[in-house]
PDB file of N, CA and C in Angstrom:
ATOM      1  N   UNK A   1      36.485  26.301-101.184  1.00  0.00           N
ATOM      2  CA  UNK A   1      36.179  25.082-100.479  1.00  0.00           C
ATOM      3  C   UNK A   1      37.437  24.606 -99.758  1.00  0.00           C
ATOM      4  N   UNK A   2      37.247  24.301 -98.558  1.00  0.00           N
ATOM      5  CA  UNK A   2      38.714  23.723 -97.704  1.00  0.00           C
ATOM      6  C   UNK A   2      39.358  22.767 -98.313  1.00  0.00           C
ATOM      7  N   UNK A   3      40.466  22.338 -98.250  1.00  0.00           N
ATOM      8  CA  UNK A   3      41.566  21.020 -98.672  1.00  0.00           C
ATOM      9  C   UNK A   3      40.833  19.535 -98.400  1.00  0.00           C
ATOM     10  N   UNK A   4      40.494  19.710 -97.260  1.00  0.00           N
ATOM     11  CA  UNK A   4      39.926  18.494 -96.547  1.00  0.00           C
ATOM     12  C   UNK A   4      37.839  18.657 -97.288  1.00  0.00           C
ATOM     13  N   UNK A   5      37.531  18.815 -98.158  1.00  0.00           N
ATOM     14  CA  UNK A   5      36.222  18.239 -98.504  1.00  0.00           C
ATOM     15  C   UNK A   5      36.141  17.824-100.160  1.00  0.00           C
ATOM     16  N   UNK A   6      34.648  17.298-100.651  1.00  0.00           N
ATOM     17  CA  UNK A   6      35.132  16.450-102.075  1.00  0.00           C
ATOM     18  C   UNK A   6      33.736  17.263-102.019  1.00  0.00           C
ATOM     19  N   UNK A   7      33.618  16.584-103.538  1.00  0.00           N
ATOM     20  CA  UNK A   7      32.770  17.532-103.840  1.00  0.00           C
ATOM     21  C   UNK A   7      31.683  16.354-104.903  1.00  0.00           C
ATOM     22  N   UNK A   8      30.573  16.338-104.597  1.00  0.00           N
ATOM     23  CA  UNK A   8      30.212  15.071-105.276  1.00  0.00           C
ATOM     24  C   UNK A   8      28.777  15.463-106.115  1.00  0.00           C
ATOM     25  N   UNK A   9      28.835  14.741-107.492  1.00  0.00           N
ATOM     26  CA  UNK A   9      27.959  15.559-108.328  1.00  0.00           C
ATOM     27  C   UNK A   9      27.531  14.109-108.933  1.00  0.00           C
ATOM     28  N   UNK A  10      26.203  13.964-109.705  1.00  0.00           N
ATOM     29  CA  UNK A  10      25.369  13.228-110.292  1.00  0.00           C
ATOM     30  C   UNK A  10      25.148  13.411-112.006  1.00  0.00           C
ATOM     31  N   UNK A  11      26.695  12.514-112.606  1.00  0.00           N
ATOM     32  CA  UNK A  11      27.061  13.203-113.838  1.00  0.00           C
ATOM     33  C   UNK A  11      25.410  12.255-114.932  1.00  0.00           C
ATOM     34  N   UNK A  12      25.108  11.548-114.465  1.00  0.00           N
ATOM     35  CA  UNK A  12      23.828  10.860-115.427  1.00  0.00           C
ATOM     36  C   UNK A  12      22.515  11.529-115.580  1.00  0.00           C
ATOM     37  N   UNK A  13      22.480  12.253-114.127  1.00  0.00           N
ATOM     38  CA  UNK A  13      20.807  13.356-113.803  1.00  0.00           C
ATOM     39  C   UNK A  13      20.575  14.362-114.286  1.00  0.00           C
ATOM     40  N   UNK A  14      19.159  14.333-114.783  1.00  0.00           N
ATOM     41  CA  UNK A  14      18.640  15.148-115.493  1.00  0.00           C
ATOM     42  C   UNK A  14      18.709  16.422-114.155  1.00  0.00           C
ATOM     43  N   UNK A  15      18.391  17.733-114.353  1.00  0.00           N
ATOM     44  CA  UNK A  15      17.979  18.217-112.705  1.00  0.00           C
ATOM     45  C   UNK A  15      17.562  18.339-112.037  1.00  0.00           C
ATOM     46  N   UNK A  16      16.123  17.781-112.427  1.00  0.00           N
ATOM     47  CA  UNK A  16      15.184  17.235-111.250  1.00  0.00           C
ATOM     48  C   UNK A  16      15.933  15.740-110.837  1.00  0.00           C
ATOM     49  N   UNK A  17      16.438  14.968-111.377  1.00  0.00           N
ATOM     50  CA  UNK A  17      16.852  13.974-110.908  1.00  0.00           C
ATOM     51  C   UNK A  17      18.000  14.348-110.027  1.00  0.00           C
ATOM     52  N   UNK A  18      18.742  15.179-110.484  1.00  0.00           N
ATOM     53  CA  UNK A  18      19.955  15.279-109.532  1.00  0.00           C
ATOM     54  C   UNK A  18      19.514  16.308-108.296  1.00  0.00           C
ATOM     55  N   UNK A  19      18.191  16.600-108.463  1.00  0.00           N
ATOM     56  CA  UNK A  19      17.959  17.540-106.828  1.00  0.00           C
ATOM     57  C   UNK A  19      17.387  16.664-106.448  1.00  0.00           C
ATOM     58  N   UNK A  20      16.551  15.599-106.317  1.00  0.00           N
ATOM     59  CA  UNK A  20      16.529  14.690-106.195  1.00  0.00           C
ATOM     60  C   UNK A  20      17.599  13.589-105.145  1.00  0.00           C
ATOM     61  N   UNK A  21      18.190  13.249-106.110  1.00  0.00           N
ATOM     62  CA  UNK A  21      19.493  12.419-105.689  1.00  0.00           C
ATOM     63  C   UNK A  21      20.656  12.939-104.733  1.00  0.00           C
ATOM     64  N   UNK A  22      20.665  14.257-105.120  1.00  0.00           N
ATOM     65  CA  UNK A  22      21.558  15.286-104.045  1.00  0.00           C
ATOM     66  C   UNK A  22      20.622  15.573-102.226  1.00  0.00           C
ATOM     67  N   UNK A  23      19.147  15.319-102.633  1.00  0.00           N
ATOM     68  CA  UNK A  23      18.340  15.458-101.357  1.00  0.00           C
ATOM     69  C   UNK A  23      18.599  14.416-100.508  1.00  0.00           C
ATOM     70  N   UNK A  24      18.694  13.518-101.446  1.00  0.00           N
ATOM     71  CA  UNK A  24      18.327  12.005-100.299  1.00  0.00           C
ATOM     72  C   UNK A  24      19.623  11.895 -99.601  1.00  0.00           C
ATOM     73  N   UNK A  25      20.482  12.090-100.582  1.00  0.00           N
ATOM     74  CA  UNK A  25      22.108  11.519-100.454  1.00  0.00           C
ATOM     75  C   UNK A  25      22.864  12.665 -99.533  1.00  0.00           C
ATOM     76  N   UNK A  26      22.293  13.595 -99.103  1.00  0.00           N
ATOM     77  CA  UNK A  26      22.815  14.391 -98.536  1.00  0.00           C
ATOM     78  C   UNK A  26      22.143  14.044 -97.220  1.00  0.00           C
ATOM     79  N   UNK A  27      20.493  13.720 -96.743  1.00  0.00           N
ATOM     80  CA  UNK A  27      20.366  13.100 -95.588  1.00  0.00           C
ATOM     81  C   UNK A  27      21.034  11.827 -94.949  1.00  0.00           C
ATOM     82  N   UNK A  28      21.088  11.328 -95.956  1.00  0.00           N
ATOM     83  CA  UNK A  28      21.599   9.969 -96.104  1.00  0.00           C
ATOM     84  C   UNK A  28      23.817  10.442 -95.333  1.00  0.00           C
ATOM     85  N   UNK A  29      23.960  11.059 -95.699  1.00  0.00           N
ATOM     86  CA  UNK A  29      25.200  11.717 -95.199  1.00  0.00           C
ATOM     87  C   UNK A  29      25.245  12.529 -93.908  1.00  0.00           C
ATOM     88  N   UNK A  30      24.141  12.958 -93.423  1.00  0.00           N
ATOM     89  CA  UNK A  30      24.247  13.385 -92.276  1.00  0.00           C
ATOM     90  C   UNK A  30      23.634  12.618 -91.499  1.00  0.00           C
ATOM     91  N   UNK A  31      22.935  11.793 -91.648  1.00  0.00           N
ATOM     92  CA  UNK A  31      22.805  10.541 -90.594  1.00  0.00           C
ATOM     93  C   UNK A  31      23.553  10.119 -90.269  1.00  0.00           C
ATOM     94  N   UNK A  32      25.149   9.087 -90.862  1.00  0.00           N
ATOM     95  CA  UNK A  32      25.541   8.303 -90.973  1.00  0.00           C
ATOM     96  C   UNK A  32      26.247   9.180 -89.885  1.00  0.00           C
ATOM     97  N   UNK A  33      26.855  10.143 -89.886  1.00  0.00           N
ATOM     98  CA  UNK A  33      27.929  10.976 -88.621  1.00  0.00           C
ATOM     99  C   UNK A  33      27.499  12.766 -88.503  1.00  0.00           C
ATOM    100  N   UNK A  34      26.983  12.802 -87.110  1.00  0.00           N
ATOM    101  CA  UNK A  34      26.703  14.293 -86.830  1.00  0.00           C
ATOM    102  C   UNK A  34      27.966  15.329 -87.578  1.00  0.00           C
ATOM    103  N   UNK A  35      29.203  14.781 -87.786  1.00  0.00           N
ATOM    104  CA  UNK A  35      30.126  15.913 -87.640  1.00  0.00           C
ATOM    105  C   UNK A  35      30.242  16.226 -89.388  1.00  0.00           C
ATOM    106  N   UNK A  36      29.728  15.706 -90.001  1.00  0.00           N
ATOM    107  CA  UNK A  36      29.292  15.369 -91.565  1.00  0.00           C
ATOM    108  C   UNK A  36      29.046  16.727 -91.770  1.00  0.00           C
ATOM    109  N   UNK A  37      29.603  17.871 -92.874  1.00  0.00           N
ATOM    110  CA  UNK A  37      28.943  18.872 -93.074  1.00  0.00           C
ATOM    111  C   UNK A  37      28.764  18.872 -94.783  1.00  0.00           C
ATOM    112  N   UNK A  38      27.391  19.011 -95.040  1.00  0.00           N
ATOM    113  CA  UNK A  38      27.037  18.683 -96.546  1.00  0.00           C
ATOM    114  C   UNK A  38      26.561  20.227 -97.035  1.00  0.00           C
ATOM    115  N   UNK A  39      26.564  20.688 -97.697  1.00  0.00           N
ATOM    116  CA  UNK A  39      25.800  21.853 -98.435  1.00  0.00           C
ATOM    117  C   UNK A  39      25.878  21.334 -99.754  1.00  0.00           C
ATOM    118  N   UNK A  40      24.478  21.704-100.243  1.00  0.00           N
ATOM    119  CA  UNK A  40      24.311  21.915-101.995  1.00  0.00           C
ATOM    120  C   UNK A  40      24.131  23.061-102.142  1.00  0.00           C
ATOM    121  N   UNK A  41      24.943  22.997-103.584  1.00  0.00           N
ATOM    122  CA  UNK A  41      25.111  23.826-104.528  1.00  0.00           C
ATOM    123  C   UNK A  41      24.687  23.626-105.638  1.00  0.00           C
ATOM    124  N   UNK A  42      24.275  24.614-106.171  1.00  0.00           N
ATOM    125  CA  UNK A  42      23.404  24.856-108.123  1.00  0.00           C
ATOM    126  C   UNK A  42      25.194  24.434-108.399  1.00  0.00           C
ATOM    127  N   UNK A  43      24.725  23.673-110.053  1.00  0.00           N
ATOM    128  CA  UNK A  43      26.002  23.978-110.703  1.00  0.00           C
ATOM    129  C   UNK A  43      25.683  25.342-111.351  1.00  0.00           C
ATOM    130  N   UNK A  44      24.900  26.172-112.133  1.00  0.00           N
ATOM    131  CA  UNK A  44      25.017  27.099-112.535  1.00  0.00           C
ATOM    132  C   UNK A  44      23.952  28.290-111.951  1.00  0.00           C
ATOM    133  N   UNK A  45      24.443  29.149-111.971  1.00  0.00           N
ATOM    134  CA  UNK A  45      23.767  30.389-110.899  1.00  0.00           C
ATOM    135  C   UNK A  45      22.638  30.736-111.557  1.00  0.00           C
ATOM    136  N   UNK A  46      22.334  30.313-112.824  1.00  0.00           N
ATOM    137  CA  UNK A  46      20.940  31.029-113.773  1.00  0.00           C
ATOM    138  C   UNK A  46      20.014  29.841-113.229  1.00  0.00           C
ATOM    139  N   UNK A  47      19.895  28.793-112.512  1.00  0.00           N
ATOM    140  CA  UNK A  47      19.147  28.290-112.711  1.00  0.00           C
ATOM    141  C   UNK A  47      17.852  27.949-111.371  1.00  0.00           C
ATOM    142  N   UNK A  48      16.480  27.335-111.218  1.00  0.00           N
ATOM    143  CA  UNK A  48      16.183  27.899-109.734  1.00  0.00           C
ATOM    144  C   UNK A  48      16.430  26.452-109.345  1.00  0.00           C
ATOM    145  N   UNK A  49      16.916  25.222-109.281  1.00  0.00           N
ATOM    146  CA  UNK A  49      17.073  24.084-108.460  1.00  0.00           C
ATOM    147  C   UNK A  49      17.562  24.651-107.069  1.00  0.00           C
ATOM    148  N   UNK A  50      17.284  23.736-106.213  1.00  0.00           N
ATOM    149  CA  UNK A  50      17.995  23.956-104.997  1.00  0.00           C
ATOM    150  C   UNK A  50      19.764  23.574-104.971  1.00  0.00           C
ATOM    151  N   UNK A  51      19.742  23.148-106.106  1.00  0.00           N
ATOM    152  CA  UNK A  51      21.455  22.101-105.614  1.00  0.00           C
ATOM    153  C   UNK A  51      21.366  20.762-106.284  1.00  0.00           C
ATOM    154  N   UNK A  52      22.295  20.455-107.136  1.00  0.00           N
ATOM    155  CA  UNK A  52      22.401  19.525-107.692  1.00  0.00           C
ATOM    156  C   UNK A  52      23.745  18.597-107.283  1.00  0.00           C
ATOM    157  N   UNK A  53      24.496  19.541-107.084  1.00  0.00           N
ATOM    158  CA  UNK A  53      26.071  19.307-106.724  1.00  0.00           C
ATOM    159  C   UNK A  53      26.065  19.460-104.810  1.00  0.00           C
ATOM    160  N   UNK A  54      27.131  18.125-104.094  1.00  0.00           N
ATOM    161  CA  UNK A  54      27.042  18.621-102.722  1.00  0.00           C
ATOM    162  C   UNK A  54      28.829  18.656-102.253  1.00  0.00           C
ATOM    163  N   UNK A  55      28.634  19.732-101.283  1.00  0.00           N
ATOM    164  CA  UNK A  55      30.160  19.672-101.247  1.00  0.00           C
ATOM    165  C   UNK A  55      30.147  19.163 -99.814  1.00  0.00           C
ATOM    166  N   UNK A  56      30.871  18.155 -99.561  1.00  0.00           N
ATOM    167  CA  UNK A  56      31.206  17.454 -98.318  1.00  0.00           C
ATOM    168  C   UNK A  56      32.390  17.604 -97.928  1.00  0.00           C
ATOM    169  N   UNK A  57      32.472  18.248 -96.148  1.00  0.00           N
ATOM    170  CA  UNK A  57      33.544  18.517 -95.750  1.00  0.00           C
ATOM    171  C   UNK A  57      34.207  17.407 -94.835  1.00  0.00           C
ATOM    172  N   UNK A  58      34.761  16.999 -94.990  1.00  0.00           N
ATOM    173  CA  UNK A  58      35.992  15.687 -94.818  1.00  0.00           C
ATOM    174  C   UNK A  58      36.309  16.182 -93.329  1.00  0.00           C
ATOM    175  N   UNK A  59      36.109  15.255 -91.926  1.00  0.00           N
ATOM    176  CA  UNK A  59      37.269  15.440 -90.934  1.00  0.00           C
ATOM    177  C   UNK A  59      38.147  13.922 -91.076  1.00  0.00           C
ATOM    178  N   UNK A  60      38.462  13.331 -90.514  1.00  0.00           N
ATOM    179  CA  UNK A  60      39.069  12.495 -90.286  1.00  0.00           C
ATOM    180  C   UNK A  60      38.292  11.134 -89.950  1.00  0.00           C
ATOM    181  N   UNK A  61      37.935  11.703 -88.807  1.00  0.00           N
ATOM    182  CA  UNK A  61      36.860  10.334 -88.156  1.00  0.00           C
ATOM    183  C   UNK A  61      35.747   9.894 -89.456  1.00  0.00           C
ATOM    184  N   UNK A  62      35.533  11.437 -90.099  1.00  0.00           N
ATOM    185  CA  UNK A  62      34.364  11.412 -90.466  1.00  0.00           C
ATOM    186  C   UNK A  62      34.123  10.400 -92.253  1.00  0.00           C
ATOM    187  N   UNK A  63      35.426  10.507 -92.969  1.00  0.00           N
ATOM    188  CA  UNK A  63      35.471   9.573 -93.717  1.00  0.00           C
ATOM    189  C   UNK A  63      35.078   8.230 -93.713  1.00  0.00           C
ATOM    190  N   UNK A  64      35.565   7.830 -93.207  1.00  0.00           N
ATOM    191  CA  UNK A  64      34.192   6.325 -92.898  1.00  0.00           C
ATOM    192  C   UNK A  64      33.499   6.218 -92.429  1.00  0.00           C
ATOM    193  N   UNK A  65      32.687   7.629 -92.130  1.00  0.00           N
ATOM    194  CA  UNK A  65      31.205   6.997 -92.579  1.00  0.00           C
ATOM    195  C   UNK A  65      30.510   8.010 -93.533  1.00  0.00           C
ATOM    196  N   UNK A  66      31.511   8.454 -93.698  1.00  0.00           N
ATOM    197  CA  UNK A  66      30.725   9.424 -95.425  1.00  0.00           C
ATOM    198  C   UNK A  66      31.040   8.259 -96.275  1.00  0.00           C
ATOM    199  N   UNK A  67      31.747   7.146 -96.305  1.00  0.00           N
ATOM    200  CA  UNK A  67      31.811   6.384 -97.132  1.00  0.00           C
ATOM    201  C   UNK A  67      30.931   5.196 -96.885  1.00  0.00           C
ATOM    202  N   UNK A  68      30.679   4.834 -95.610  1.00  0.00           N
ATOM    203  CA  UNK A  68      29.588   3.552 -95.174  1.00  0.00           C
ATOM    204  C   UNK A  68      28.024   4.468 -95.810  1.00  0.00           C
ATOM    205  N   UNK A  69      28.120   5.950 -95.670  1.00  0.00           N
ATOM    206  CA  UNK A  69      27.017   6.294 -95.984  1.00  0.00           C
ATOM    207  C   UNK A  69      27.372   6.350 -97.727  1.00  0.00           C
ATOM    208  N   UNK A  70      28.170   7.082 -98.372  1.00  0.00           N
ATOM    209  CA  UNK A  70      27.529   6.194 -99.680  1.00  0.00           C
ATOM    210  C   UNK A  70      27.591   5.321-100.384  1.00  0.00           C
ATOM    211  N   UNK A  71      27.954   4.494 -99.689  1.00  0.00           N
ATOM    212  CA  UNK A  71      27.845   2.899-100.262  1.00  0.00           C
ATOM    213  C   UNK A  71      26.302   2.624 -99.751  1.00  0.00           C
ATOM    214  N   UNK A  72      26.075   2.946 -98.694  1.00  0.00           N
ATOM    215  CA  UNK A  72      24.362   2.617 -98.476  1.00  0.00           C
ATOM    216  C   UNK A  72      23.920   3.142 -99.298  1.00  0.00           C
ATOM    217  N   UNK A  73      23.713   4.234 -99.232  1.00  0.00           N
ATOM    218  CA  UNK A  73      22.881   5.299-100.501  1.00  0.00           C
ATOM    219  C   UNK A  73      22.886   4.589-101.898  1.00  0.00           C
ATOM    220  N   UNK A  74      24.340   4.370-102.071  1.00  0.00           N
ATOM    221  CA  UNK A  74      24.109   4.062-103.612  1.00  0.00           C
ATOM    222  C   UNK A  74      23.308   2.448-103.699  1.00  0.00           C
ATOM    223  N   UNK A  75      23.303   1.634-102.594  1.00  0.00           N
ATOM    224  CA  UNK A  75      22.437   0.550-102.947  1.00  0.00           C
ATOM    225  C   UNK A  75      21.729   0.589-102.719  1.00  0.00           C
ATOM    226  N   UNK A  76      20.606   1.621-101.594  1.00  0.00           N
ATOM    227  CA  UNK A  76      19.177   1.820-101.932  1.00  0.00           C
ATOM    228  C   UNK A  76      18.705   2.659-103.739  1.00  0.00           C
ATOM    229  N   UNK A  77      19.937   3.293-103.908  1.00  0.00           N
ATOM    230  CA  UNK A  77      19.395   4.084-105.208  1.00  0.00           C
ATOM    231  C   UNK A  77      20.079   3.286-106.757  1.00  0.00           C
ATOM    232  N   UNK A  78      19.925   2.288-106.958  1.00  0.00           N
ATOM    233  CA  UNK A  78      20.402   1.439-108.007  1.00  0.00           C
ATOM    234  C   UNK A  78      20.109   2.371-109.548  1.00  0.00           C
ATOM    235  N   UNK A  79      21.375   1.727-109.618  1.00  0.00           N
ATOM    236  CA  UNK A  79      21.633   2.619-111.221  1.00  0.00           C
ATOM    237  C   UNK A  79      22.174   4.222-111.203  1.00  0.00           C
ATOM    238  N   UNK A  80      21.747   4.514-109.885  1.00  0.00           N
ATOM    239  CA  UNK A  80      22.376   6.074-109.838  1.00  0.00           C
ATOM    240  C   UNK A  80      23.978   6.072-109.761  1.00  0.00           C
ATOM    241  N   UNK A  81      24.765   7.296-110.749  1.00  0.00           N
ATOM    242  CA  UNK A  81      25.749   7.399-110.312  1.00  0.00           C
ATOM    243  C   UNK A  81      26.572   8.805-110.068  1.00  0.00           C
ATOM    244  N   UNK A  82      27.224   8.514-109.653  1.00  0.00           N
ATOM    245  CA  UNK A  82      27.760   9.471-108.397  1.00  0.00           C
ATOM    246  C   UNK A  82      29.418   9.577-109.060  1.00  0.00           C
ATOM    247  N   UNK A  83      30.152  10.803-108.920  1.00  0.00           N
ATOM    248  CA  UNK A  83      31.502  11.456-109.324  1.00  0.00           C
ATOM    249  C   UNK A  83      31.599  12.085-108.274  1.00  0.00           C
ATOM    250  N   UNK A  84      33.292  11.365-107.745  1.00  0.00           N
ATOM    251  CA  UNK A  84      33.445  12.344-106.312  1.00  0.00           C
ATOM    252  C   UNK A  84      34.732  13.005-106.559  1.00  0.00           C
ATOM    253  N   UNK A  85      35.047  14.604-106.814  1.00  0.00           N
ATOM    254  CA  UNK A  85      35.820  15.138-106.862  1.00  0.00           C
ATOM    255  C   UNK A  85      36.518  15.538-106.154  1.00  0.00           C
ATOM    256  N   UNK A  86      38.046  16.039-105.682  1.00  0.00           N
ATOM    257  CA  UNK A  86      38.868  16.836-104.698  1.00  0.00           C
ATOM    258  C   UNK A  86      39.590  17.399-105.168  1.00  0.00           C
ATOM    259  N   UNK A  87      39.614  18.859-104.658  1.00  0.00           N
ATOM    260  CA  UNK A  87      40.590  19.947-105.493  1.00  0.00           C
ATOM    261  C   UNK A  87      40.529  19.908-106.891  1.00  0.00           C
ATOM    262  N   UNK A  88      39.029  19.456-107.471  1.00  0.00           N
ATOM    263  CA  UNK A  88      38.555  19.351-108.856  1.00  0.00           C
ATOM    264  C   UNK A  88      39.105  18.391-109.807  1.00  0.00           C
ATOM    265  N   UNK A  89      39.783  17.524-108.910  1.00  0.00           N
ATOM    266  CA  UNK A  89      39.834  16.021-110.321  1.00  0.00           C
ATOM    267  C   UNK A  89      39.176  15.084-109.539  1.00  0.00           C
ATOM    268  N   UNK A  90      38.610  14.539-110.385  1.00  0.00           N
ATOM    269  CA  UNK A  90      37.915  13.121-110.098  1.00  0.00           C
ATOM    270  C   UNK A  90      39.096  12.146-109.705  1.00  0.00           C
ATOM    271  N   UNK A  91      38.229  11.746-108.361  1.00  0.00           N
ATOM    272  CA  UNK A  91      39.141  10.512-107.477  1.00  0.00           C
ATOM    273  C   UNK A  91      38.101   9.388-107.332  1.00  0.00           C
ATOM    274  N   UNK A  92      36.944   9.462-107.881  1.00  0.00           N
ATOM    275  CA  UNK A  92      35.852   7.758-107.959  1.00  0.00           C
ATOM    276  C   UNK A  92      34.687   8.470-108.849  1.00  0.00           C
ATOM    277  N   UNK A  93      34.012   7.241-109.816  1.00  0.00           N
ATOM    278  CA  UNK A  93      33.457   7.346-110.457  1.00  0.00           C
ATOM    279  C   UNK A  93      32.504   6.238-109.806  1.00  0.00           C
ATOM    280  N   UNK A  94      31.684   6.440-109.423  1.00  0.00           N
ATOM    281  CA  UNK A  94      30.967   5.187-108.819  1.00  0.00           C
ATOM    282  C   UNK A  94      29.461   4.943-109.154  1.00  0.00           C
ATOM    283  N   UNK A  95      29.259   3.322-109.364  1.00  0.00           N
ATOM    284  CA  UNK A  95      27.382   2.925-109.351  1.00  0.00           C
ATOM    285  C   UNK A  95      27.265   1.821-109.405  1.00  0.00           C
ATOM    286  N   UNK A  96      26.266   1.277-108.768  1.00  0.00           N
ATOM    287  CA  UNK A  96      25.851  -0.022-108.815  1.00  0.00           C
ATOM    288  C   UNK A  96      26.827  -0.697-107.189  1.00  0.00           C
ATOM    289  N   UNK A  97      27.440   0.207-106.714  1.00  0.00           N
ATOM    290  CA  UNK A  97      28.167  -0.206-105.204  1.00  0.00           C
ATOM    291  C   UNK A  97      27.013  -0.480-104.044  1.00  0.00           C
ATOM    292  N   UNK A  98      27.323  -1.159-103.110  1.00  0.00           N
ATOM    293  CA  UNK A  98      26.824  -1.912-101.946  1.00  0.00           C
ATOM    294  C   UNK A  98      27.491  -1.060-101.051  1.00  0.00           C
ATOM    295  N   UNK A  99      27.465  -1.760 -99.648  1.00  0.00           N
ATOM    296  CA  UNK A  99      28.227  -1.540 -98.382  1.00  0.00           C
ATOM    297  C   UNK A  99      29.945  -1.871 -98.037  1.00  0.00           C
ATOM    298  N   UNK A 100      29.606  -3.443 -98.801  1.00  0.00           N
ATOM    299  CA  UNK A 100      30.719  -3.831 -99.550  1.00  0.00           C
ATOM    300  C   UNK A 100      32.200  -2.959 -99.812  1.00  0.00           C
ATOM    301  N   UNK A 101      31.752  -2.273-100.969  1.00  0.00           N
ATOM    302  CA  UNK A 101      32.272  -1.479-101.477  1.00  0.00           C
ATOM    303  C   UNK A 101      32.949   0.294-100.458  1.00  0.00           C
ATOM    304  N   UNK A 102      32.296   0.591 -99.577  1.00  0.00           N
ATOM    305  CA  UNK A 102      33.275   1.034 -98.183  1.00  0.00           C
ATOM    306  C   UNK A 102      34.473   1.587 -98.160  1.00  0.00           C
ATOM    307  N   UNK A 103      35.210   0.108 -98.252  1.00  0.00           N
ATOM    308  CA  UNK A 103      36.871   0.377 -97.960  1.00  0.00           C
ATOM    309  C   UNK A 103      37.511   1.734 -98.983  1.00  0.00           C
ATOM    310  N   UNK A 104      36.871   0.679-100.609  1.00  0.00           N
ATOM    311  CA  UNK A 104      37.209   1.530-101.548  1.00  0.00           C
ATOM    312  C   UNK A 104      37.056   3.298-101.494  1.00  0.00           C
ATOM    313  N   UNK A 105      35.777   3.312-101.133  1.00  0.00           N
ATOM    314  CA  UNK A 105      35.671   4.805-101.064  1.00  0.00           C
ATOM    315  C   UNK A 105      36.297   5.615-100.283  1.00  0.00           C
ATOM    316  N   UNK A 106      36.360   4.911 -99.357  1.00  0.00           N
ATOM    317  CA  UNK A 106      37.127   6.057 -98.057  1.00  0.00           C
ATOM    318  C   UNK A 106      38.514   5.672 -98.430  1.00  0.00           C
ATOM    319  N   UNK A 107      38.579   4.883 -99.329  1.00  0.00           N
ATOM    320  CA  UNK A 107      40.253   5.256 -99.944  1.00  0.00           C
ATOM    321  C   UNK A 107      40.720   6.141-100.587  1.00  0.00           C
ATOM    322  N   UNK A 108      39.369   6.176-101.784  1.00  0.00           N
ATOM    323  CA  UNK A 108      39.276   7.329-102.637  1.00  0.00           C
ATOM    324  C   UNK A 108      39.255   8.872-101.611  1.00  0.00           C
ATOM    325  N   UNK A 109      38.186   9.132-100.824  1.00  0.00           N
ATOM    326  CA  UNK A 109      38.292  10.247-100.341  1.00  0.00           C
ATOM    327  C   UNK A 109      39.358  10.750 -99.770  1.00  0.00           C
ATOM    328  N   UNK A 110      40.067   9.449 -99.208  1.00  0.00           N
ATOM    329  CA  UNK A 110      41.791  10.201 -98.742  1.00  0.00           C
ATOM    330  C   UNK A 110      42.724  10.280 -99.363  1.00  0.00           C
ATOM    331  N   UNK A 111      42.573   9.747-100.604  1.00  0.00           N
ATOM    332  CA  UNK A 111      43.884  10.002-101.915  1.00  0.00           C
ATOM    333  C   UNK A 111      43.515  11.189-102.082  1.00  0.00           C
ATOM    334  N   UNK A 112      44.992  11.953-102.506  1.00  0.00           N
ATOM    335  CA  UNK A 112      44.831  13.248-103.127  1.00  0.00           C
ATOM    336  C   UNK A 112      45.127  13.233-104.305  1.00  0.00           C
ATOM    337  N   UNK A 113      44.190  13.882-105.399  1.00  0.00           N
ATOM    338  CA  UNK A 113      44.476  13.801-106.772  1.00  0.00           C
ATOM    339  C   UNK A 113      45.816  14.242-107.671  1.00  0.00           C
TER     340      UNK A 113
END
């Protein structure tokens, strides 16, 4: 996975819930900016989900609005929560966030762990 993307997984979902939550939240991410590139991924290769886990590739511009987009997401989807990783440590643990909440994330996505 490149330097520049996070990698964001649904540590509470069962796996229908998290293909689920990875579906919406991944449209929900390519709306917000064309240049947005999302793919899901299975966490484990034995299994038939489509993708539970999505890896989002980071440009520059594109951080705020991968972050306006999940701050929307997460307040249409209440109670869901969301772990956004880079270079595999957790840099936000997030739920129950608004739009509000924004700044924070696209802070998180540009800290490096």
């Amino acid at each position: 996975m490149p330097a520049d993307s996070v990698t964001i997984v649904f540590p509470n979902a069962s796996a229908a819930e998290g293909n689920q939550l990875a579906s919406s939240l991944a449209d929900a991410l390519c709306d917000a900016d064309s240049e947005v590139s999302v793919e899901r991924r299975r966490e484990r290769a034995d299994t038939q989900d489509f993708g539970t886990t999505l890896a989002v590739i980071l440009g520059t511009r594109a951080i705020t609005a991968v972050a306006r987009g999940i701050a929307a997401w997460l307040a249409r989807n209440s109670g869901a929560v969301i772990e956004i990783r880079r270079n595999g440590s957790v840099v936000l643990l997030a739920r129950h966030l608004d739009s509000e909440d924004a700044a924070r994330i696209a802070a998180a996505l540009e800290r490096e762990p």
